[in-house]
Protein backbone atom coordinates (compact mmCIF):
# COMPACT_ATOMS: atom_id res chain seq x y z
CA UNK A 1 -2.73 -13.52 -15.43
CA UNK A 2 -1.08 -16.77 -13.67
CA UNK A 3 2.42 -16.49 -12.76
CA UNK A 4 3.60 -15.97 -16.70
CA UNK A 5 2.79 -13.65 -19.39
CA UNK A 6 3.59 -12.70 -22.45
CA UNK A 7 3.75 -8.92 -23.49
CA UNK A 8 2.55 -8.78 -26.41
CA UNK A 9 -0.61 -10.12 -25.12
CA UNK A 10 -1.01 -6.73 -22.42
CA UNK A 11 -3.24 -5.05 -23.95
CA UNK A 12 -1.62 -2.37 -22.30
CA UNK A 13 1.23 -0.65 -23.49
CA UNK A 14 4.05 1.60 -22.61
CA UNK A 15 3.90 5.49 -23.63
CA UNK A 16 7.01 7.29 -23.91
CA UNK A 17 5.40 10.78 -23.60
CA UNK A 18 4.53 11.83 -20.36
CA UNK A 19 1.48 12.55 -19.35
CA UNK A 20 0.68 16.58 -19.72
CA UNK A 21 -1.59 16.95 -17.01
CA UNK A 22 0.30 15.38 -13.89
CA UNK A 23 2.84 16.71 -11.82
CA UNK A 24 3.32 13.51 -9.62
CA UNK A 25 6.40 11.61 -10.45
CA UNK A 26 3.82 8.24 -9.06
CA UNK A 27 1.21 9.08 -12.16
CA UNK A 28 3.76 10.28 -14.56
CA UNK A 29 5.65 6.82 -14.52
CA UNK A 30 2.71 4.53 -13.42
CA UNK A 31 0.90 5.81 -16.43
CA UNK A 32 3.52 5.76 -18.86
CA UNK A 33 4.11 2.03 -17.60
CA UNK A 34 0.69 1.34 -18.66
CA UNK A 35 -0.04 0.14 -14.69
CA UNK A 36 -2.56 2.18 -13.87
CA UNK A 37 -5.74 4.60 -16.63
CA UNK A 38 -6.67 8.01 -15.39
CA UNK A 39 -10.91 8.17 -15.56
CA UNK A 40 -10.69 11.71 -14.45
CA UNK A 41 -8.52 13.83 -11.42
CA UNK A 42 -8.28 11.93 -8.60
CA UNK A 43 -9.86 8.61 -10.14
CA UNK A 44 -7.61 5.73 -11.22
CA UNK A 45 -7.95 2.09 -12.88
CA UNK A 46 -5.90 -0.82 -12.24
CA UNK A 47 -4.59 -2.47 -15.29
CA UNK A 48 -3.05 -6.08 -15.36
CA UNK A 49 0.34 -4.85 -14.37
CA UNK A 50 -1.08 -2.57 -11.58
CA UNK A 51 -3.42 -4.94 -10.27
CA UNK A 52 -0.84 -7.20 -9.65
CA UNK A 53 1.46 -5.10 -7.75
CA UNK A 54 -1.79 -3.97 -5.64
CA UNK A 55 -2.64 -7.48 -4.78
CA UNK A 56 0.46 -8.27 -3.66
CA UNK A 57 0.76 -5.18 -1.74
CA UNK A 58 -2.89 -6.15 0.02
CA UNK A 59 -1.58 -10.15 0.49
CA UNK A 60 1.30 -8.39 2.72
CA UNK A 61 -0.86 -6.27 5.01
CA UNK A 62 -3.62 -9.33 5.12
CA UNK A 63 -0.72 -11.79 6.56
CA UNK A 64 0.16 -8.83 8.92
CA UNK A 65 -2.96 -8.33 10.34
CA UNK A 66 -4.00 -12.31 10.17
CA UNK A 67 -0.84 -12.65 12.21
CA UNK A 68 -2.32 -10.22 15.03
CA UNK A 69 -5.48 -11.86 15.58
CA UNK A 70 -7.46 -9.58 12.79
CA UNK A 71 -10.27 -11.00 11.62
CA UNK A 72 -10.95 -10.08 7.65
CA UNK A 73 -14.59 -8.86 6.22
CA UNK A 74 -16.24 -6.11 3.91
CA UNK A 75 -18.52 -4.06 4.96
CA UNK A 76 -20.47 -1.82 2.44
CA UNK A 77 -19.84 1.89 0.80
CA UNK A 78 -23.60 3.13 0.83
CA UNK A 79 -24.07 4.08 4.16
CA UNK A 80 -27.14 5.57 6.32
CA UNK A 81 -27.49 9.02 7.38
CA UNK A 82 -28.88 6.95 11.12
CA UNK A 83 -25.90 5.44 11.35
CA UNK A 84 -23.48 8.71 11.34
CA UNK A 85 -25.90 11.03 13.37
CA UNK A 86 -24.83 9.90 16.55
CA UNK A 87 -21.37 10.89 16.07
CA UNK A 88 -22.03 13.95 14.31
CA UNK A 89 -20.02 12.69 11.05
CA UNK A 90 -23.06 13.54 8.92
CA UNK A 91 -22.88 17.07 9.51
CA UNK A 92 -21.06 18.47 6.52
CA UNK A 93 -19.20 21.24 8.97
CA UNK A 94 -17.66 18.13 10.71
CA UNK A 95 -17.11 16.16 8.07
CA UNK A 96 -16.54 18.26 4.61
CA UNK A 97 -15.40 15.43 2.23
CA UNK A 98 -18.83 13.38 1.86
CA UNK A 99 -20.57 12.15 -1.04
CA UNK A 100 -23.87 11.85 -0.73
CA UNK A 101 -26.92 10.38 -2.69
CA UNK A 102 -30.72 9.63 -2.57
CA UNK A 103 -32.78 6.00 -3.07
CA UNK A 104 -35.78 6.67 -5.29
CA UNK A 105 -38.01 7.32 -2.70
CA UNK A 106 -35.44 10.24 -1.30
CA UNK A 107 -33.79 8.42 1.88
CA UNK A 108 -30.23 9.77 1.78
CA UNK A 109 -27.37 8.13 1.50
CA UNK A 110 -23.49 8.24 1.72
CA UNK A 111 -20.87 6.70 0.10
CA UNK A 112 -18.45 6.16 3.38
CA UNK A 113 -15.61 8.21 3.99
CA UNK A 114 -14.24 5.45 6.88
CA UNK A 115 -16.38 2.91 8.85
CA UNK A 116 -16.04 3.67 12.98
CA UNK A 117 -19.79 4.20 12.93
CA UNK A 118 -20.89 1.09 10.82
CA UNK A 119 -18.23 -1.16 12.36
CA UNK A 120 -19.19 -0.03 15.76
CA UNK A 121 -23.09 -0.59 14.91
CA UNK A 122 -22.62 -4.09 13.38
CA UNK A 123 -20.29 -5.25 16.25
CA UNK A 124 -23.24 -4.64 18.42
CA UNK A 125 -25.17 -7.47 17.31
CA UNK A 126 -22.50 -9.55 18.57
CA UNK A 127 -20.82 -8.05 21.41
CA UNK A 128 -22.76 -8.70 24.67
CA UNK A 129 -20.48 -9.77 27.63
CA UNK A 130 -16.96 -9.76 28.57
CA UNK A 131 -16.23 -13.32 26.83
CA UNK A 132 -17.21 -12.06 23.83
CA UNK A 133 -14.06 -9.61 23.76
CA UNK A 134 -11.56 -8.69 22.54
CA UNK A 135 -12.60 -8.25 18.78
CA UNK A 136 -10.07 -7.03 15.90
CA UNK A 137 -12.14 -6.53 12.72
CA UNK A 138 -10.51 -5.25 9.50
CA UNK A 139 -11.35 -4.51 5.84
CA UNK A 140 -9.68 -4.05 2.33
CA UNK A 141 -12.79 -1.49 1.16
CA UNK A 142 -13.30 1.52 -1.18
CA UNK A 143 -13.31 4.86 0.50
CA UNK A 144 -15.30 7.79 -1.16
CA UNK A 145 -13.65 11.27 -0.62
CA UNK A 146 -14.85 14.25 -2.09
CA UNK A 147 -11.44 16.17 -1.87
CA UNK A 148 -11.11 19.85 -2.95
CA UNK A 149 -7.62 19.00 -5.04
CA UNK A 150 -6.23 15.42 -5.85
CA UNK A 151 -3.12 16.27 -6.97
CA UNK A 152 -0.64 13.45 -5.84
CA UNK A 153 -1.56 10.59 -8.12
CA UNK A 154 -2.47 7.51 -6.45
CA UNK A 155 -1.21 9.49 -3.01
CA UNK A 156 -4.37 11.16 -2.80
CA UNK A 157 -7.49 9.94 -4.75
CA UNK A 158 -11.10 10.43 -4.68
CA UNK A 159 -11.70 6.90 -4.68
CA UNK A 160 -9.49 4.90 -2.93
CA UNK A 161 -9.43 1.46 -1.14
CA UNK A 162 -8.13 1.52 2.76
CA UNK A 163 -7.18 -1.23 4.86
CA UNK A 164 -8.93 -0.19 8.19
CA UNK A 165 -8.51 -2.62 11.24
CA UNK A 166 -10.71 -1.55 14.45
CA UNK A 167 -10.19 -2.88 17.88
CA UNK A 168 -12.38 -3.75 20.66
CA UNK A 169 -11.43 -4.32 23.91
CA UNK A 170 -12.92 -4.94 28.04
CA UNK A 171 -10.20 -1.74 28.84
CA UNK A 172 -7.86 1.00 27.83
CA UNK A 173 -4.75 -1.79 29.20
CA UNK A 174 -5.91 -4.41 26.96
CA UNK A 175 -6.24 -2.09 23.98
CA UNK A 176 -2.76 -0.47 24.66
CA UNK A 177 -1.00 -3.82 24.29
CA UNK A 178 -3.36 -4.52 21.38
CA UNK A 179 -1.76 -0.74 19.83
CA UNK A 180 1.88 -1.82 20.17
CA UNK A 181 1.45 -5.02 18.58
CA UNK A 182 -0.57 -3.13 15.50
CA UNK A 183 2.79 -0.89 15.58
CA UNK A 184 5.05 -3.59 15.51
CA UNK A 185 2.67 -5.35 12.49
CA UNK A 186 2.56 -1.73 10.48
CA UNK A 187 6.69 -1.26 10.51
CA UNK A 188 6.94 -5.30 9.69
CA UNK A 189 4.54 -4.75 6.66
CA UNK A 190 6.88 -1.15 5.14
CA UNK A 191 9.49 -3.33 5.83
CA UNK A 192 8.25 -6.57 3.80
CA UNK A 193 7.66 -3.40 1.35
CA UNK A 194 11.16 -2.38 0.74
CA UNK A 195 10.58 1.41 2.41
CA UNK A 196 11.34 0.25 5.95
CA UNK A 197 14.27 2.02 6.04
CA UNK A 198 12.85 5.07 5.28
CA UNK A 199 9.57 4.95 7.17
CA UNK A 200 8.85 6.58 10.48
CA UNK A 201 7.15 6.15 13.35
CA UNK A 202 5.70 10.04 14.08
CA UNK A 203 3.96 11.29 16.56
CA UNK A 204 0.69 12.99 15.70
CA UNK A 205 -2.23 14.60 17.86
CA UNK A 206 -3.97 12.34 19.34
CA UNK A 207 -7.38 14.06 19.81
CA UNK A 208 -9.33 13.79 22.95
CA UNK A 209 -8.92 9.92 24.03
CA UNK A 210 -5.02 10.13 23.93
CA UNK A 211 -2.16 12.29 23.94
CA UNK A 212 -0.67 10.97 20.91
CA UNK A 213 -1.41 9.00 17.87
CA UNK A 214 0.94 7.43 15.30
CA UNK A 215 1.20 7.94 12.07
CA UNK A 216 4.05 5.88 9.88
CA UNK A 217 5.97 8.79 7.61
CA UNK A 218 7.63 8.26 4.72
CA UNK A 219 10.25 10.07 3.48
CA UNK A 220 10.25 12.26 -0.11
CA UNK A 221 10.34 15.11 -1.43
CA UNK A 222 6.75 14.93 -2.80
CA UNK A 223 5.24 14.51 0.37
CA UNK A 224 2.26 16.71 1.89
CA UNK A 225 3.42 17.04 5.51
CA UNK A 226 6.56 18.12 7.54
CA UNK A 227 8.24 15.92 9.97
CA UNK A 228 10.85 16.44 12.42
CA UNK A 229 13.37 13.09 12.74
CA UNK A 230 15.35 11.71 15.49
CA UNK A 231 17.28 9.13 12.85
CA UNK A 232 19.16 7.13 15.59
CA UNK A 233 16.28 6.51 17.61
CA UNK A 234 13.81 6.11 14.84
CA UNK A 235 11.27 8.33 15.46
CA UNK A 236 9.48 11.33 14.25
CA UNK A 237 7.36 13.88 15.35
CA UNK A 238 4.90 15.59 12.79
CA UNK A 239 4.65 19.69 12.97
CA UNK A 240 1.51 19.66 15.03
CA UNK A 241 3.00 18.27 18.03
CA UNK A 242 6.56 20.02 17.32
CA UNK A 243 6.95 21.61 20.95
CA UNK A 244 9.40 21.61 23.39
CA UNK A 245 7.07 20.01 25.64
CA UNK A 246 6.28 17.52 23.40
CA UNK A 247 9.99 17.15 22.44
CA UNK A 248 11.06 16.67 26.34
CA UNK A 249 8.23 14.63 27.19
CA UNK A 250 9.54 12.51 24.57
CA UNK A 251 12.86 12.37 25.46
CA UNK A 252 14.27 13.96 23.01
CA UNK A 253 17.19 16.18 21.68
CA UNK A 254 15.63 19.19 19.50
CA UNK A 255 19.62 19.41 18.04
CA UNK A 256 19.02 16.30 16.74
CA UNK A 257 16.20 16.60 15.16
CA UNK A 258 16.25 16.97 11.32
CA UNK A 259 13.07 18.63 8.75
CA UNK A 260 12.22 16.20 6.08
CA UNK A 261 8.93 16.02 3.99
CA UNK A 262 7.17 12.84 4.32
CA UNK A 263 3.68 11.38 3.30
CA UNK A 264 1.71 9.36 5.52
CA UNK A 265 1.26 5.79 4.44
CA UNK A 266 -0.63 4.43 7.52
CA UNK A 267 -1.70 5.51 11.16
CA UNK A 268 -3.15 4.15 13.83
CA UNK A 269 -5.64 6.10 16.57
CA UNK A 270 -6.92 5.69 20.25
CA UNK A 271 -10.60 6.04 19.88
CA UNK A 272 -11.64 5.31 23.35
CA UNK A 273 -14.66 4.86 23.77
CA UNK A 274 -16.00 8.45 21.49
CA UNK A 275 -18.02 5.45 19.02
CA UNK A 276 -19.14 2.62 21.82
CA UNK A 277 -21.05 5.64 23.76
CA UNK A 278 -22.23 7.57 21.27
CA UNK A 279 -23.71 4.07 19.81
CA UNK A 280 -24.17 2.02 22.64
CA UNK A 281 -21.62 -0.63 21.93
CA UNK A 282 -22.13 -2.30 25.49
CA UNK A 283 -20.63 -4.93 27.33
CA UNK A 284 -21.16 -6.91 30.64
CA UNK A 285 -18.06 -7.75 32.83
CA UNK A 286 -17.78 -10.39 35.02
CA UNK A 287 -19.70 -7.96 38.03
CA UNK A 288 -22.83 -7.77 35.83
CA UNK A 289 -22.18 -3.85 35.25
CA UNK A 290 -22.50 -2.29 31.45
CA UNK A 291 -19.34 -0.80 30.59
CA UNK A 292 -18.31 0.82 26.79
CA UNK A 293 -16.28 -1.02 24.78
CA UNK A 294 -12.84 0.21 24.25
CA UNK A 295 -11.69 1.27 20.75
CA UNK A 296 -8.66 1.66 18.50
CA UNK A 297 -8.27 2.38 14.86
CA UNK A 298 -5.50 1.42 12.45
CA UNK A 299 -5.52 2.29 8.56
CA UNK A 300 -3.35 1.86 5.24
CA UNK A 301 -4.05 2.64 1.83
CA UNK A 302 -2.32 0.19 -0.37
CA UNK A 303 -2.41 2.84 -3.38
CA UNK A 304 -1.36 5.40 -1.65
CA UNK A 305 1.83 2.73 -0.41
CA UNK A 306 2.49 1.80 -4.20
CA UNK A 307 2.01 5.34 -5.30
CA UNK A 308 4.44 6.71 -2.54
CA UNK A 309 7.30 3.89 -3.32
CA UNK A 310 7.24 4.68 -6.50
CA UNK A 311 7.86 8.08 -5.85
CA UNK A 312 10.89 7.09 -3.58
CA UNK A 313 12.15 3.96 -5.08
CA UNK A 314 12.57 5.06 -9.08
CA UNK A 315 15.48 6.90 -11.20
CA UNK A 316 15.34 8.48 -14.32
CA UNK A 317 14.85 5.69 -16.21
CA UNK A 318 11.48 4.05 -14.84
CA UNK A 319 10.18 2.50 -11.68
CA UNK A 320 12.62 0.34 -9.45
CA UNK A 321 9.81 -2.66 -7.51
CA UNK A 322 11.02 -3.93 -4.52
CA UNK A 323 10.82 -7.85 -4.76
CA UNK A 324 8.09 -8.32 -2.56
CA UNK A 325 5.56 -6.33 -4.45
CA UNK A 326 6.94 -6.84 -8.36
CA UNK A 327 4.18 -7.85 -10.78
CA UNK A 328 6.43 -9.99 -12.05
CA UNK A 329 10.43 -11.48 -10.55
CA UNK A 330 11.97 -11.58 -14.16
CA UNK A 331 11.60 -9.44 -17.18
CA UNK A 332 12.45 -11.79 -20.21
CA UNK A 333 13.07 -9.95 -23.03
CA UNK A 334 14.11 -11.67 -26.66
CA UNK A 335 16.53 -10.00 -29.55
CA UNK A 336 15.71 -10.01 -32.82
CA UNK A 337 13.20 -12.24 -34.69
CA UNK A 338 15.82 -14.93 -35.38
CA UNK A 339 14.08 -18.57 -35.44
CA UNK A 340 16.54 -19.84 -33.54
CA UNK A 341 16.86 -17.01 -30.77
CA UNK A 342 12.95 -17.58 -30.89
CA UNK A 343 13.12 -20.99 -30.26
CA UNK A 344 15.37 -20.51 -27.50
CA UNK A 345 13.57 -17.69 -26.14
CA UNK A 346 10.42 -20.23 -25.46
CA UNK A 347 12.43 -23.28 -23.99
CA UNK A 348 13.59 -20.76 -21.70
CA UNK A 349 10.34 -19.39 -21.03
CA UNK A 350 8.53 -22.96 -20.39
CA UNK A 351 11.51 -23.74 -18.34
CA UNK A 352 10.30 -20.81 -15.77
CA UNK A 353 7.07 -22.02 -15.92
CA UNK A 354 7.91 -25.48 -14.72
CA UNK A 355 10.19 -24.08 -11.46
CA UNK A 356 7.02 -21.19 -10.75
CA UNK A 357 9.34 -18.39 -11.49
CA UNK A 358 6.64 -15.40 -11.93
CA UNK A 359 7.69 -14.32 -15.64
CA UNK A 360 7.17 -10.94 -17.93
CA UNK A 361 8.10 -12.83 -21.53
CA UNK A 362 8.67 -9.30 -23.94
CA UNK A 363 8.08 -11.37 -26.94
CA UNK A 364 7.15 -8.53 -29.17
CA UNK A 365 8.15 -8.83 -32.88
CA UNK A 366 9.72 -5.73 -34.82
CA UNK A 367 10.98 -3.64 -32.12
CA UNK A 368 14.69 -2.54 -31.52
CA UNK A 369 17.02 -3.83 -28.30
CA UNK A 370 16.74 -0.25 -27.12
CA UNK A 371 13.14 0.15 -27.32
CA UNK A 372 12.87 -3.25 -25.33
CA UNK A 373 15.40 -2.06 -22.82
CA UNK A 374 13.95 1.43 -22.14
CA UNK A 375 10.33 -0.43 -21.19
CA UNK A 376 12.04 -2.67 -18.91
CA UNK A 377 13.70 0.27 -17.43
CA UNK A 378 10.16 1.72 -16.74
CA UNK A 379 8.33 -1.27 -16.35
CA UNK A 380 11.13 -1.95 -12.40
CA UNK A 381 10.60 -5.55 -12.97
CA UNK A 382 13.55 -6.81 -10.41
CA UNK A 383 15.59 -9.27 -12.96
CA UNK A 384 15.98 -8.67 -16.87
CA UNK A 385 16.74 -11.78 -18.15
CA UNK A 386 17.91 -11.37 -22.62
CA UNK A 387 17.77 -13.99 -25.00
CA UNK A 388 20.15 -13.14 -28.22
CA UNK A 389 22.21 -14.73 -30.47
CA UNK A 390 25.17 -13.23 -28.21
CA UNK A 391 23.82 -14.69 -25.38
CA UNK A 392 23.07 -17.98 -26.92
CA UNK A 393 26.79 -18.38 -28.30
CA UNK A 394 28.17 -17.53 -24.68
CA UNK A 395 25.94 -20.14 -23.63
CA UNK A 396 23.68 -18.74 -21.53
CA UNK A 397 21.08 -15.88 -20.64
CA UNK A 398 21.98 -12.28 -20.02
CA UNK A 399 21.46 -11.61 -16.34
CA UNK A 400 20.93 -7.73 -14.97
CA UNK A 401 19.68 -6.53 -11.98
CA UNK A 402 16.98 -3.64 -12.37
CA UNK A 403 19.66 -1.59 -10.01
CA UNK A 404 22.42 -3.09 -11.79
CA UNK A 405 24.62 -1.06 -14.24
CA UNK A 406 25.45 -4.11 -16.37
CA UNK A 407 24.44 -7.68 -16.85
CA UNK A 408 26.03 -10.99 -17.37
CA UNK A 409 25.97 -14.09 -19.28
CA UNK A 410 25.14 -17.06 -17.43
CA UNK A 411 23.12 -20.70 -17.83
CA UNK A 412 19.79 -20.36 -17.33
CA UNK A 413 19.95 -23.26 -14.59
CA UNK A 414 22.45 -21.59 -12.29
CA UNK A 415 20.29 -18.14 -12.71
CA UNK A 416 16.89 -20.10 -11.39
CA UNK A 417 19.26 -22.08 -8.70
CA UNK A 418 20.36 -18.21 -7.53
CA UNK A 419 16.51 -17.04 -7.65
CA UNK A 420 15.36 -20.49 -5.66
CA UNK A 421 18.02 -19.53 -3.17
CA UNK A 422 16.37 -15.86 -2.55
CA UNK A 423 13.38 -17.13 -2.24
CA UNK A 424 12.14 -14.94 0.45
CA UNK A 425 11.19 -11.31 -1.51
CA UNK A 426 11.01 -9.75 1.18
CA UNK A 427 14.21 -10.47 2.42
């Protein structure tokens, strides 16, 4: 859609019913904002809207793990039943959320649930000696989960597209400083995201190659798991690990601790070396010994991050985006279907064209102030920018704030001056 658009060229629109079969504030007001299309429980489209908010969502993690040293590719969904054998994964006991499927001439298949294995086997066609680590591969791929209930809207989908990042290193020291800069990247990107300040770091079991993993929490009420918070020090520590060992190893005071529900919007794992042995991912150091390579794993689902700030950054009214992650900066909407408030309305639009200001033009014909205000309300665009004959005779646009209470008149060129000046979204 470029950086302009006009709205009544969406061919979505807005519904003001809600949906009757969702109980997930994320689906009732992404639906009803015409950003995302329900094909069935648990399977969702991406309309224009949507899709833009997505993308910018993905562009934020991608500069995040560019910055670290990842380096970006796709591997494929249909998967081998070879290539998950050595791990066990195939087994349905182990793992219980596959799809699988048959070629014509009854090979079976799977449609990946996450890609250690594959990763692990492709990376062995180019991992021989020492120099040719360390190696930080990631993806932005569609995961296939065939989950008992999807109940959470975009939170928790059948069919859903994960950022995973894997790590391969000479040694478990090398791979530990690779971990804290992933942590460091993961609370940069929720902060770029606007939900910094209420994202955790929590410690989660971390299975048989470390004592802990981390998982990044965020805080609402419509979240799946428990988590207990230290808020001046920052961090969390999920309910499987809520011990008093755990909590003294940690250095921690359990009467500070407070019980908030949270989902999970990213995590990151010590694999070890569970993948390199089990599918001889070799390398040769510098004595001429073959040694496993050293693994780590870091995922985010960008859905499951829009669905779960929309959850936690909306009010009554509609959805409230975070700059960063808008579709759009400005929400024009025009009055009345006055020539001269039209012709207005159009300068004004060409005018954020020419200075790149990423514009929502409601230029819809027949339909009331309120109704207009009410879809910008849902809608969250950042800036709602109204063009009517008021406006016009104060000389200037009507300026509100999606958080604001009440706008104000001002020229047009002082309001794209004040947007040029904040021109860091995330900031």
């Amino acid at each position: 859609m470029g950086i302009h658009m006009k709205q009544s060229q969406l061919f979505t629109r807005t519904k003001k019913e809600s949906p009757a079969d969702e109980i997930s504030r994320n689906a009732e007001l992404l639906l009803k904002g015409g950003f995302i299309y329900k094909e069935m429980a648990g399977v969702y489209d991406y309309m224009p809207l949507g899709l833009r908010v997505f993308n910018k969502i993905v562009g934020i993690i991608r500069e995040e793990m560019n910055a670290i040293g990842g380096q970006e590719v796709t591997l494929s969904s249909l998967q081998e039943k070879a290539t998950w054998e050595p791990t066990n994964q195939w087994d349905d006991e182990q793992v219980d959320v596959w799809f699988k499927t048959k070629l014509k001439n009854d090979t079976e298949l799977g449609l990946a649930v996450t890609h250690e294995p594959p990763m692990t086997k492709m990376l062995k066609d180019y991992v021989q000696s020492y120099r040719d680590l360390p190696q930080y591969v990631y993806q932005f791929q569609t995961k296939f989960r065939n989950e008992t209930r999807a109940k959470s809207g975009i939170m928790r989908t059948r069919e859903f597209v994960m950022k995973d990042l894997y790590s391969f290193d000479i040694d478990e020291a090398l791979h530990l400083a690779f971990y804290e800069k992933a942590k460091q990247a993961y609370k940069k990107v929720f902060q770029r995201m606007g939900i910094g300040h209420i994202t955790y770091l929590t410690f989660a079991s971390g299975g048989m190659f470390s004592k802990f993993s981390h998982e990044f929490q965020t805080i609402t009420g419509a979240g799946e798991d428990i988590i207990y918070i230290d808020e001046e020090k920052g961090i969390a520590l999920n309910k499987e690990v809520y011990t008093d060992e755990v909590i003294e190893q940690l250095g921690l005071d359990k009467s500070k601790l407070v019980e908030k529900r949270a989902v999970e919007v990213g995590n990151i794992f010590t694999l070890g070396t569970r993948f390199s042995d089990a599918l001889g991912l070799t390398y040769t150091n510098e004595a001429g010994e073959s040694k496993s390579v050293f693994m780590g794993s870091y995922g985010i689902g960008p859905g499951r991050v829009m669905g779960t700030i929309v959850e936690t950054l909306s009010d009554d009214k509609g959805i409230i985006w975070p700059e960063a992650i808008a579709p759009f900066r400005v929400h024009m909407l025009r009055l009345g279907d006055d020539e001269h408030v039209k012709n207005r309305a159009n300068e004004v639009y060409e005018l954020l064209q020419k200075h790149n200001v990423e514009v929502l033009f409601d230029d819809r014909e027949g339909m009331s102030p309120g109704e207009k205000f009410a879809d910008a309300d849902l809608i969250g665009i950042p800036y709602r920018l109204v063009i009517s004959k008021r406006s016009i005779e104060e000389g200037g646009v009507e300026v509100k704030k999606r958080t604001e209470e009440k706008g104000r008149v001002v020229p047009i060129e002082d309001f794209i001056t004040s947007l040029e000046t904040t021109n860091s979204p995330e900031a």
